[in-house]
PDB file of N, CA and C in Angstrom:
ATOM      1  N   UNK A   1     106.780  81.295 124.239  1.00  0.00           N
ATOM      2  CA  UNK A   1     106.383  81.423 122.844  1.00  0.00           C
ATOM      3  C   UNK A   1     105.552  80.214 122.449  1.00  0.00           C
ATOM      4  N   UNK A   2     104.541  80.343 121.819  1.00  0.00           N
ATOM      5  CA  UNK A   2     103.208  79.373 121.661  1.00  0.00           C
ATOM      6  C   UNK A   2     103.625  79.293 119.595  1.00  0.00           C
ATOM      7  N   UNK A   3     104.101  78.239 119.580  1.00  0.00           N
ATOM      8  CA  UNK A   3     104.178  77.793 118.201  1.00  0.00           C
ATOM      9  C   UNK A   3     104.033  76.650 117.906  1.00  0.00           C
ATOM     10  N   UNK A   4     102.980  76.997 116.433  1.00  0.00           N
ATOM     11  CA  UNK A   4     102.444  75.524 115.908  1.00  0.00           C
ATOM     12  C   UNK A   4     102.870  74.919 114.374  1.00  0.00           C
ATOM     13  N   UNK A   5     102.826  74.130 114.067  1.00  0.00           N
ATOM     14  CA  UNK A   5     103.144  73.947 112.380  1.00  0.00           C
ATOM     15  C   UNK A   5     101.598  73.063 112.267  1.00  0.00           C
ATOM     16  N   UNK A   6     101.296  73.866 110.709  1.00  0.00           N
ATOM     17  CA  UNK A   6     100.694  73.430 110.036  1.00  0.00           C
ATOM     18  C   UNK A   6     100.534  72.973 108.956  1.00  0.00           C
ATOM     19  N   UNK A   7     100.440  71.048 108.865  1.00  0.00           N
ATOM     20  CA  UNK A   7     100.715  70.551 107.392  1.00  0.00           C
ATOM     21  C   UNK A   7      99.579  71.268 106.486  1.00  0.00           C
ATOM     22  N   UNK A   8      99.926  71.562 105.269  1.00  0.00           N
ATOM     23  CA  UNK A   8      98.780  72.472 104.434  1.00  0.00           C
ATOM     24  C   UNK A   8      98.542  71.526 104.011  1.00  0.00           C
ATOM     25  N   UNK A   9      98.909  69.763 103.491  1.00  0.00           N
ATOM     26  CA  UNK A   9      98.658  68.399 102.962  1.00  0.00           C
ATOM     27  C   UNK A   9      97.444  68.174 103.406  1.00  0.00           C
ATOM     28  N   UNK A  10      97.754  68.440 104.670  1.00  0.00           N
ATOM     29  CA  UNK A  10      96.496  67.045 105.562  1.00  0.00           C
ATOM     30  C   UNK A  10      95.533  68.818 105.939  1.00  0.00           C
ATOM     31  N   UNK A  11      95.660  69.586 106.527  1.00  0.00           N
ATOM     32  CA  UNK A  11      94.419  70.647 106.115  1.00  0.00           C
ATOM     33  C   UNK A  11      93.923  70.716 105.211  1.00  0.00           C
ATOM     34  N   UNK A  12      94.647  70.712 104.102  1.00  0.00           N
ATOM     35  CA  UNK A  12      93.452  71.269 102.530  1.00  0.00           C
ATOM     36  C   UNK A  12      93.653  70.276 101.456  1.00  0.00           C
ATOM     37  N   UNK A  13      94.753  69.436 101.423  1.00  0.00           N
ATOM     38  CA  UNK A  13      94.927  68.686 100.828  1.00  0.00           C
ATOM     39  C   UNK A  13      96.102  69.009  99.968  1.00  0.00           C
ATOM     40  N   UNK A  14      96.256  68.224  98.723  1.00  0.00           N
ATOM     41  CA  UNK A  14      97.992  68.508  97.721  1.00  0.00           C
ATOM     42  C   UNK A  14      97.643  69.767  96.751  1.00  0.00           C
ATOM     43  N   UNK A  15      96.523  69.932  96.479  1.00  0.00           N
ATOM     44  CA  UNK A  15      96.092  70.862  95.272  1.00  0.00           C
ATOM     45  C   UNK A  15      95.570  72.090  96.059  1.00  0.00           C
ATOM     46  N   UNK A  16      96.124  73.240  96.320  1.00  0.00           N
ATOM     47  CA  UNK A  16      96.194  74.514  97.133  1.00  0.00           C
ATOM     48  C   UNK A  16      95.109  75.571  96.157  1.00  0.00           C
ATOM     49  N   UNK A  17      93.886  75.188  95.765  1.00  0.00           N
ATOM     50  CA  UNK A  17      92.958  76.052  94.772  1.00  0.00           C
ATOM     51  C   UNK A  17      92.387  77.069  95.576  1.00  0.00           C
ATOM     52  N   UNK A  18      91.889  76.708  96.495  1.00  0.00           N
ATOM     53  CA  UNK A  18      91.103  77.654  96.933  1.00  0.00           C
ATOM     54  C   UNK A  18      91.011  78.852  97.982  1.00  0.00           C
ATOM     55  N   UNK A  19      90.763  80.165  97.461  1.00  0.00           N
ATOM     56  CA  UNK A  19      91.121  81.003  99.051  1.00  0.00           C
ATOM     57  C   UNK A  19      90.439  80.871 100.094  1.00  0.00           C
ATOM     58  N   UNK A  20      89.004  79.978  99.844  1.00  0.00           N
ATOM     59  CA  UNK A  20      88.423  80.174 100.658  1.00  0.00           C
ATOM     60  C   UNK A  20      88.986  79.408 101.619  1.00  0.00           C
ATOM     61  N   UNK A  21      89.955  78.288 100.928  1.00  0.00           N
ATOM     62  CA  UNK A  21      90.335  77.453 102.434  1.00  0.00           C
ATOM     63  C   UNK A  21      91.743  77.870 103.323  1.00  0.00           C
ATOM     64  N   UNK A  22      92.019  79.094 102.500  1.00  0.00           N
ATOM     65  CA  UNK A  22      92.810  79.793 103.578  1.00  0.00           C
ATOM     66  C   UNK A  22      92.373  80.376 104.510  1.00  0.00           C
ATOM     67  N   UNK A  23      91.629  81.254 103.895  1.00  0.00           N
ATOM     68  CA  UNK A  23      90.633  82.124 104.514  1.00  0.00           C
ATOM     69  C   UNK A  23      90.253  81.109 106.047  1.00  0.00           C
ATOM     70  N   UNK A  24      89.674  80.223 105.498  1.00  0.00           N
ATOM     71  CA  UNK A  24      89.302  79.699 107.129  1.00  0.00           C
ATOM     72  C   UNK A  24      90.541  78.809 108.052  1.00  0.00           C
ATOM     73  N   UNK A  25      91.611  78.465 107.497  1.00  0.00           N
ATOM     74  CA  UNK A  25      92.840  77.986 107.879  1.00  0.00           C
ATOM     75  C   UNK A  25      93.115  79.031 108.831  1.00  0.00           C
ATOM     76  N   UNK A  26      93.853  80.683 108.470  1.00  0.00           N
ATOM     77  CA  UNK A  26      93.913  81.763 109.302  1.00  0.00           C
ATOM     78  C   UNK A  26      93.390  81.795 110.187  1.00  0.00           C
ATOM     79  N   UNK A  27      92.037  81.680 109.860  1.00  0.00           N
ATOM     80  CA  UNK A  27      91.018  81.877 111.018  1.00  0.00           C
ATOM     81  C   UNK A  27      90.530  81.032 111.988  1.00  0.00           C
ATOM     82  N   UNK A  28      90.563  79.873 111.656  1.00  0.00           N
ATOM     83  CA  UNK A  28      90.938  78.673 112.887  1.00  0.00           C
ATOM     84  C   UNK A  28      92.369  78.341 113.521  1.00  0.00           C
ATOM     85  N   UNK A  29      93.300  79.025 113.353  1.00  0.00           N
ATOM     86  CA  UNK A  29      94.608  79.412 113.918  1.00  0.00           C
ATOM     87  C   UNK A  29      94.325  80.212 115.456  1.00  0.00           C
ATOM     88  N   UNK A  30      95.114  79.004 116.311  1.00  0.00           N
ATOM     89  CA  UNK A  30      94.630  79.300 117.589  1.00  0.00           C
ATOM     90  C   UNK A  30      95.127  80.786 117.855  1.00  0.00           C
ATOM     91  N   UNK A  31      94.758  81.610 118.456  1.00  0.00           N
ATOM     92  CA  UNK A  31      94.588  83.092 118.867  1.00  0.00           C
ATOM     93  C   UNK A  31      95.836  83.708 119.618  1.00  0.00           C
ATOM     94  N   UNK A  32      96.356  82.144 120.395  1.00  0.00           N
ATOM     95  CA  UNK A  32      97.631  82.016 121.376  1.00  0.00           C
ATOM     96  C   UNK A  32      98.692  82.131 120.545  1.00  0.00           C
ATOM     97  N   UNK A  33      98.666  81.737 119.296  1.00  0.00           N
ATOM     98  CA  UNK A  33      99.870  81.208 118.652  1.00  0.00           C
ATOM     99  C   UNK A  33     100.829  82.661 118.519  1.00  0.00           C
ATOM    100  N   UNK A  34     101.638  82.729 118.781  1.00  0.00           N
ATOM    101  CA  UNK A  34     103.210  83.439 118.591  1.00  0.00           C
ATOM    102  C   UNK A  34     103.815  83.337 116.990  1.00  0.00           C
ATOM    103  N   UNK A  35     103.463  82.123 116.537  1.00  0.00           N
ATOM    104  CA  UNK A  35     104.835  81.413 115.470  1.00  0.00           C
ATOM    105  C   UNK A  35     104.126  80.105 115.067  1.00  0.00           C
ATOM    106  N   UNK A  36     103.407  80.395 113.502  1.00  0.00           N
ATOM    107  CA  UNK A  36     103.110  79.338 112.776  1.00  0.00           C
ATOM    108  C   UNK A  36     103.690  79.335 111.575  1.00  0.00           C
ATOM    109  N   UNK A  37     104.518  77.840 111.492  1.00  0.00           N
ATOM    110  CA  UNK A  37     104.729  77.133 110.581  1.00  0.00           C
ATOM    111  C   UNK A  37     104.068  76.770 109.827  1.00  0.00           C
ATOM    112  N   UNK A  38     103.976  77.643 108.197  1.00  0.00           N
ATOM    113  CA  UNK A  38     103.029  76.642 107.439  1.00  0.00           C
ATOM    114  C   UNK A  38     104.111  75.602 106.357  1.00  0.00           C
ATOM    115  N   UNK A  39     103.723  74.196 106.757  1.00  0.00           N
ATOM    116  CA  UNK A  39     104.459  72.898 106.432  1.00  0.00           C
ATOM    117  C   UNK A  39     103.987  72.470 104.802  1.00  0.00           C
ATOM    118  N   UNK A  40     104.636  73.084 103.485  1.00  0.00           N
ATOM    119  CA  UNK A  40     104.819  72.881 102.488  1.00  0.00           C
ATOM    120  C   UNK A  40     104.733  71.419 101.850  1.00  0.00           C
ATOM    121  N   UNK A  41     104.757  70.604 102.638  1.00  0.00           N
ATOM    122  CA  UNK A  41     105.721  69.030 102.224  1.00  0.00           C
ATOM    123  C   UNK A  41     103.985  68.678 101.805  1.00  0.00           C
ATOM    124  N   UNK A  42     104.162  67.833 100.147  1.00  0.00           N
ATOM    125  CA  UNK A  42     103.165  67.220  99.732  1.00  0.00           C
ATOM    126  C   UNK A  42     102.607  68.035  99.440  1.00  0.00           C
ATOM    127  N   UNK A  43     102.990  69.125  98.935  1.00  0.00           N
ATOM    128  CA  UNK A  43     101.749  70.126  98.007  1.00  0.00           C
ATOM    129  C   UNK A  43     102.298  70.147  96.741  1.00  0.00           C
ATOM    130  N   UNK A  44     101.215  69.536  95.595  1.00  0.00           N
ATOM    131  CA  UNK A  44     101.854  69.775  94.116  1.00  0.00           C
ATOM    132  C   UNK A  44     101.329  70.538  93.351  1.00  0.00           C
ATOM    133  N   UNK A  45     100.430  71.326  93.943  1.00  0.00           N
ATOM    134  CA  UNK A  45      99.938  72.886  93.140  1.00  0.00           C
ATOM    135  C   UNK A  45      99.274  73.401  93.904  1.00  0.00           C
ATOM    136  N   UNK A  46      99.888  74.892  93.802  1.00  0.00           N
ATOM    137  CA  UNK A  46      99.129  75.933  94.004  1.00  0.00           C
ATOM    138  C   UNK A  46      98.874  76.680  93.366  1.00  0.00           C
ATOM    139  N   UNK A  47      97.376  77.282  93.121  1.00  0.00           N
ATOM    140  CA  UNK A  47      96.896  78.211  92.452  1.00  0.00           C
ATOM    141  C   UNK A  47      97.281  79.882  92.807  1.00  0.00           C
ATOM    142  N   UNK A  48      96.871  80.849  91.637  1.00  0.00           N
ATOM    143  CA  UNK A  48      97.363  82.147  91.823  1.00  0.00           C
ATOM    144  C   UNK A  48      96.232  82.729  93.159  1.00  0.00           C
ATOM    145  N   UNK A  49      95.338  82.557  93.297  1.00  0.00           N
ATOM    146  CA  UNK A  49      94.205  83.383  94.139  1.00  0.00           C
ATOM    147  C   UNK A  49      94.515  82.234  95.370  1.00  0.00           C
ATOM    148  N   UNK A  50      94.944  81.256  95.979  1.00  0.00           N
ATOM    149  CA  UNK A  50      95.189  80.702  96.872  1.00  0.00           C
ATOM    150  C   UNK A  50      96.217  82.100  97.493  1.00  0.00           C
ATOM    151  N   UNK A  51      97.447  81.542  96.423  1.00  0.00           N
ATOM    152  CA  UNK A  51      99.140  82.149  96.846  1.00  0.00           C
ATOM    153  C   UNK A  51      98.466  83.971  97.365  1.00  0.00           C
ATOM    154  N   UNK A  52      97.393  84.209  96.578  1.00  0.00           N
ATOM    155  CA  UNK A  52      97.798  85.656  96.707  1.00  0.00           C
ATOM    156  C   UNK A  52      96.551  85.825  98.534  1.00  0.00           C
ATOM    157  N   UNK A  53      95.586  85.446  98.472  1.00  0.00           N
ATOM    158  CA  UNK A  53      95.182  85.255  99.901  1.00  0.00           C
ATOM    159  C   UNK A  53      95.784  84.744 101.100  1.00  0.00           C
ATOM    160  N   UNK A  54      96.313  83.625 100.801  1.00  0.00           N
ATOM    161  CA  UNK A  54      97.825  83.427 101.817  1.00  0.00           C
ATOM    162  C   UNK A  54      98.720  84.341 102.521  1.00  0.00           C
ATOM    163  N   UNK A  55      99.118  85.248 101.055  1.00  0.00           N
ATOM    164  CA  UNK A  55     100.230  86.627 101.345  1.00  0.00           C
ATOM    165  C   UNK A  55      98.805  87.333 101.943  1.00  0.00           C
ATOM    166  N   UNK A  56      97.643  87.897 101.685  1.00  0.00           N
ATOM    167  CA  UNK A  56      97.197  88.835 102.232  1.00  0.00           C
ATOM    168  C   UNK A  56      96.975  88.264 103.726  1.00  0.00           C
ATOM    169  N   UNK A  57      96.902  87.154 103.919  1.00  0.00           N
ATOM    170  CA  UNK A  57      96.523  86.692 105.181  1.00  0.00           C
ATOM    171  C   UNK A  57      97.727  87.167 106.329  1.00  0.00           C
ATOM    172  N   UNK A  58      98.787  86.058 105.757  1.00  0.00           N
ATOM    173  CA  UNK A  58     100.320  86.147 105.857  1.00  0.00           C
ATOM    174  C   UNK A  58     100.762  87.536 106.663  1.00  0.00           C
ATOM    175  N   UNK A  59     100.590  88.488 106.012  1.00  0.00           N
ATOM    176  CA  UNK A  59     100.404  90.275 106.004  1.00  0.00           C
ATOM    177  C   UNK A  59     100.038  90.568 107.132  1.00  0.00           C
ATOM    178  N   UNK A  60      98.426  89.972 107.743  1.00  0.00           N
ATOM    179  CA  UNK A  60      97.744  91.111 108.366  1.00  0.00           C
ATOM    180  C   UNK A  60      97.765  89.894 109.825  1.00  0.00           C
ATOM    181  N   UNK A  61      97.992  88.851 109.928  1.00  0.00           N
ATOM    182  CA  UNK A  61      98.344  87.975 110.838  1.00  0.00           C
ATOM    183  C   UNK A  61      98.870  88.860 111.910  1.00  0.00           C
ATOM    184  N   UNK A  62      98.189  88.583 113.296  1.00  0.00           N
ATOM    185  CA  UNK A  62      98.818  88.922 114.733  1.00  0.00           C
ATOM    186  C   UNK A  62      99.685  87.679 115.184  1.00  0.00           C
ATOM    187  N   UNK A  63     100.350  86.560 114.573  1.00  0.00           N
ATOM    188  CA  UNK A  63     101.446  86.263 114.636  1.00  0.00           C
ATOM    189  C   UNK A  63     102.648  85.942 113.402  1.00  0.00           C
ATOM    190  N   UNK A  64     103.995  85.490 113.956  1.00  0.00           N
ATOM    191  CA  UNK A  64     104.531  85.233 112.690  1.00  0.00           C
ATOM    192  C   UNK A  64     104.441  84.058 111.738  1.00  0.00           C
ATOM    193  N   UNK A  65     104.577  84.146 110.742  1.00  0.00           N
ATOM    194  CA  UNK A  65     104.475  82.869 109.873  1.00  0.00           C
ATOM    195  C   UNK A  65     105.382  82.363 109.048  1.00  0.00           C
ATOM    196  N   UNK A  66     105.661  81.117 109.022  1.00  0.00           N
ATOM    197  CA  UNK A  66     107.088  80.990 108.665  1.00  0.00           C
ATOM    198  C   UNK A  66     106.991  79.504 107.598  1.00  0.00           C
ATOM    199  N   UNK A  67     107.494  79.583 106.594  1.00  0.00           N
ATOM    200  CA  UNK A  67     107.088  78.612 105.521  1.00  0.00           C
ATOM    201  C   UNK A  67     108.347  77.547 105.677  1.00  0.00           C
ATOM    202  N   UNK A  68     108.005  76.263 105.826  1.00  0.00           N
ATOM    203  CA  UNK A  68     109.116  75.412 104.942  1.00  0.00           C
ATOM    204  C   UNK A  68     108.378  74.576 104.140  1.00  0.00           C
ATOM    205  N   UNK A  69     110.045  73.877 103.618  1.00  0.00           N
ATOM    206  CA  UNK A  69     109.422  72.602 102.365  1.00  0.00           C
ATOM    207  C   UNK A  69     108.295  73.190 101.294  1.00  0.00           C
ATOM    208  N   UNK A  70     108.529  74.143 100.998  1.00  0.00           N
ATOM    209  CA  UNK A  70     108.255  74.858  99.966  1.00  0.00           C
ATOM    210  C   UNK A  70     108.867  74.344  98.490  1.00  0.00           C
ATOM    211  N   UNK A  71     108.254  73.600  97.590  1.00  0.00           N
ATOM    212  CA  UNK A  71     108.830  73.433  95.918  1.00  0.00           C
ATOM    213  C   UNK A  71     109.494  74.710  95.276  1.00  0.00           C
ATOM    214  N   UNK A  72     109.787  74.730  94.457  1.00  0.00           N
ATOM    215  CA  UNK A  72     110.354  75.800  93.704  1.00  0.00           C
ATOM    216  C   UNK A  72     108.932  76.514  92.640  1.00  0.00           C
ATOM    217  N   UNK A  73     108.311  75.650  92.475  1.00  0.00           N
ATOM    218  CA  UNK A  73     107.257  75.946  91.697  1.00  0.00           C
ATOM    219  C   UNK A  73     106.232  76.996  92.784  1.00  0.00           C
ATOM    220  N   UNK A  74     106.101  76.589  94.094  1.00  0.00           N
ATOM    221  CA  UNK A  74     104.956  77.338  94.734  1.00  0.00           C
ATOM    222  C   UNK A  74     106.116  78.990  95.416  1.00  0.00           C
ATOM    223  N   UNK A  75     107.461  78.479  95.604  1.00  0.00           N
ATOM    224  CA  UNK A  75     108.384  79.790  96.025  1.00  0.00           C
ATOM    225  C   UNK A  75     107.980  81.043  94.430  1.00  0.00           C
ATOM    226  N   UNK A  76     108.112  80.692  93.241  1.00  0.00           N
ATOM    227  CA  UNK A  76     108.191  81.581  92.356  1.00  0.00           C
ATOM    228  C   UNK A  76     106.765  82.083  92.111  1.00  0.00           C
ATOM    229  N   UNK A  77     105.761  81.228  92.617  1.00  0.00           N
ATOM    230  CA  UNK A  77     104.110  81.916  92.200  1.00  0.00           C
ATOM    231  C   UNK A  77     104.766  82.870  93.757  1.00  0.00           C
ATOM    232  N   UNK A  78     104.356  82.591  94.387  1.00  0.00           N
ATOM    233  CA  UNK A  78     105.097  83.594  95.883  1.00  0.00           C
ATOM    234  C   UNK A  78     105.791  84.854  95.337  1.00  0.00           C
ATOM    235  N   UNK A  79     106.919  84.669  94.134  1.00  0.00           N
ATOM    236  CA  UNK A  79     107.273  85.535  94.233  1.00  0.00           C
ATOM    237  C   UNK A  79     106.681  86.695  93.357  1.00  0.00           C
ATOM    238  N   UNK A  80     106.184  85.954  92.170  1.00  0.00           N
ATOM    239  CA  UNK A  80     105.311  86.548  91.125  1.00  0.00           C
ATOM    240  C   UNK A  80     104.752  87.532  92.153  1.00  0.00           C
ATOM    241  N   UNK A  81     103.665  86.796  92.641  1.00  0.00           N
ATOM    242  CA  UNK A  81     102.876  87.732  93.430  1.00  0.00           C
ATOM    243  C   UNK A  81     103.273  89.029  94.089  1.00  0.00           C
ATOM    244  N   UNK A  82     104.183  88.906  94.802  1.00  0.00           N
ATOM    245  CA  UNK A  82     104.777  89.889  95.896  1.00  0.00           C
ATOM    246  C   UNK A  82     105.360  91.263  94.482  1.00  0.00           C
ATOM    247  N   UNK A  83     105.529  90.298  93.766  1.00  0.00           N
ATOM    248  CA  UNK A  83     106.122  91.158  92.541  1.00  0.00           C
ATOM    249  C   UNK A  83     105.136  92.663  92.124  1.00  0.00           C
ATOM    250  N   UNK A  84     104.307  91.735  91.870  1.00  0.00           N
ATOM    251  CA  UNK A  84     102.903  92.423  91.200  1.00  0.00           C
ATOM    252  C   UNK A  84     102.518  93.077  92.658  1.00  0.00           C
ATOM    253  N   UNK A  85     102.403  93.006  93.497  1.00  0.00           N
ATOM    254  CA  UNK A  85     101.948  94.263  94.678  1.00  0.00           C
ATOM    255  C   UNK A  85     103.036  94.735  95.356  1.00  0.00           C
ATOM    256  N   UNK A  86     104.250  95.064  94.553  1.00  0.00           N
ATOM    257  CA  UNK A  86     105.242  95.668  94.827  1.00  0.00           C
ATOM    258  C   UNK A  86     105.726  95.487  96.819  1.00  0.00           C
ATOM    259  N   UNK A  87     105.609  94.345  96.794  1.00  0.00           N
ATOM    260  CA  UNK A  87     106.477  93.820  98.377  1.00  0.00           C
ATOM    261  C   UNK A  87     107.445  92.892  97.875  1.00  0.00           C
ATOM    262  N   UNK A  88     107.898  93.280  97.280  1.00  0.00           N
ATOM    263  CA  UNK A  88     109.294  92.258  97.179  1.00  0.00           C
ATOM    264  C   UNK A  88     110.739  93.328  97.446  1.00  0.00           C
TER     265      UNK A  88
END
């Protein structure tokens, strides 16, 4: 099993705005990987169109993805979301 963690801090930085930098996060995710960790620690906002490209990413991913160190503030936009496209 080929698994990696990825700090989202030091990739995109503390402020999670943009989809586009998911968008290419996913997509520079090595091809091998089995099981990525995306590493929560040091993020103090995330935006709604980040969280919701994440989940679509999250979704259609050919491996698994697995969150820690997640705030309570970025778990409930998470959940909002999933809310509103009825996957919760």
């Amino acid at each position: 099993m080929n698994q990696i963690e990825v700090y989202l801090e030091k990739e995109i930085g503390p402020d999670l705005g943009s989809r586009q930098k998911i968008e290419e996060l996913f997509k520079n995710i090595d091809s091998n990987a089995s099981k990525v960790i995306m590493n929560f620690e040091g993020i103090d906002f995330m935006g709604r169109s980040f969280a919701q490209e994440y989940l679509n990413r999250k979704h259609i991913a050919t491996f698994e993805v697995i969150e820690k160190n997640m705030s309570e503030d970025i778990q409930k936009m998470f959940e909002i979301i999933l809310k509103l496209n009825n996957r919760l």
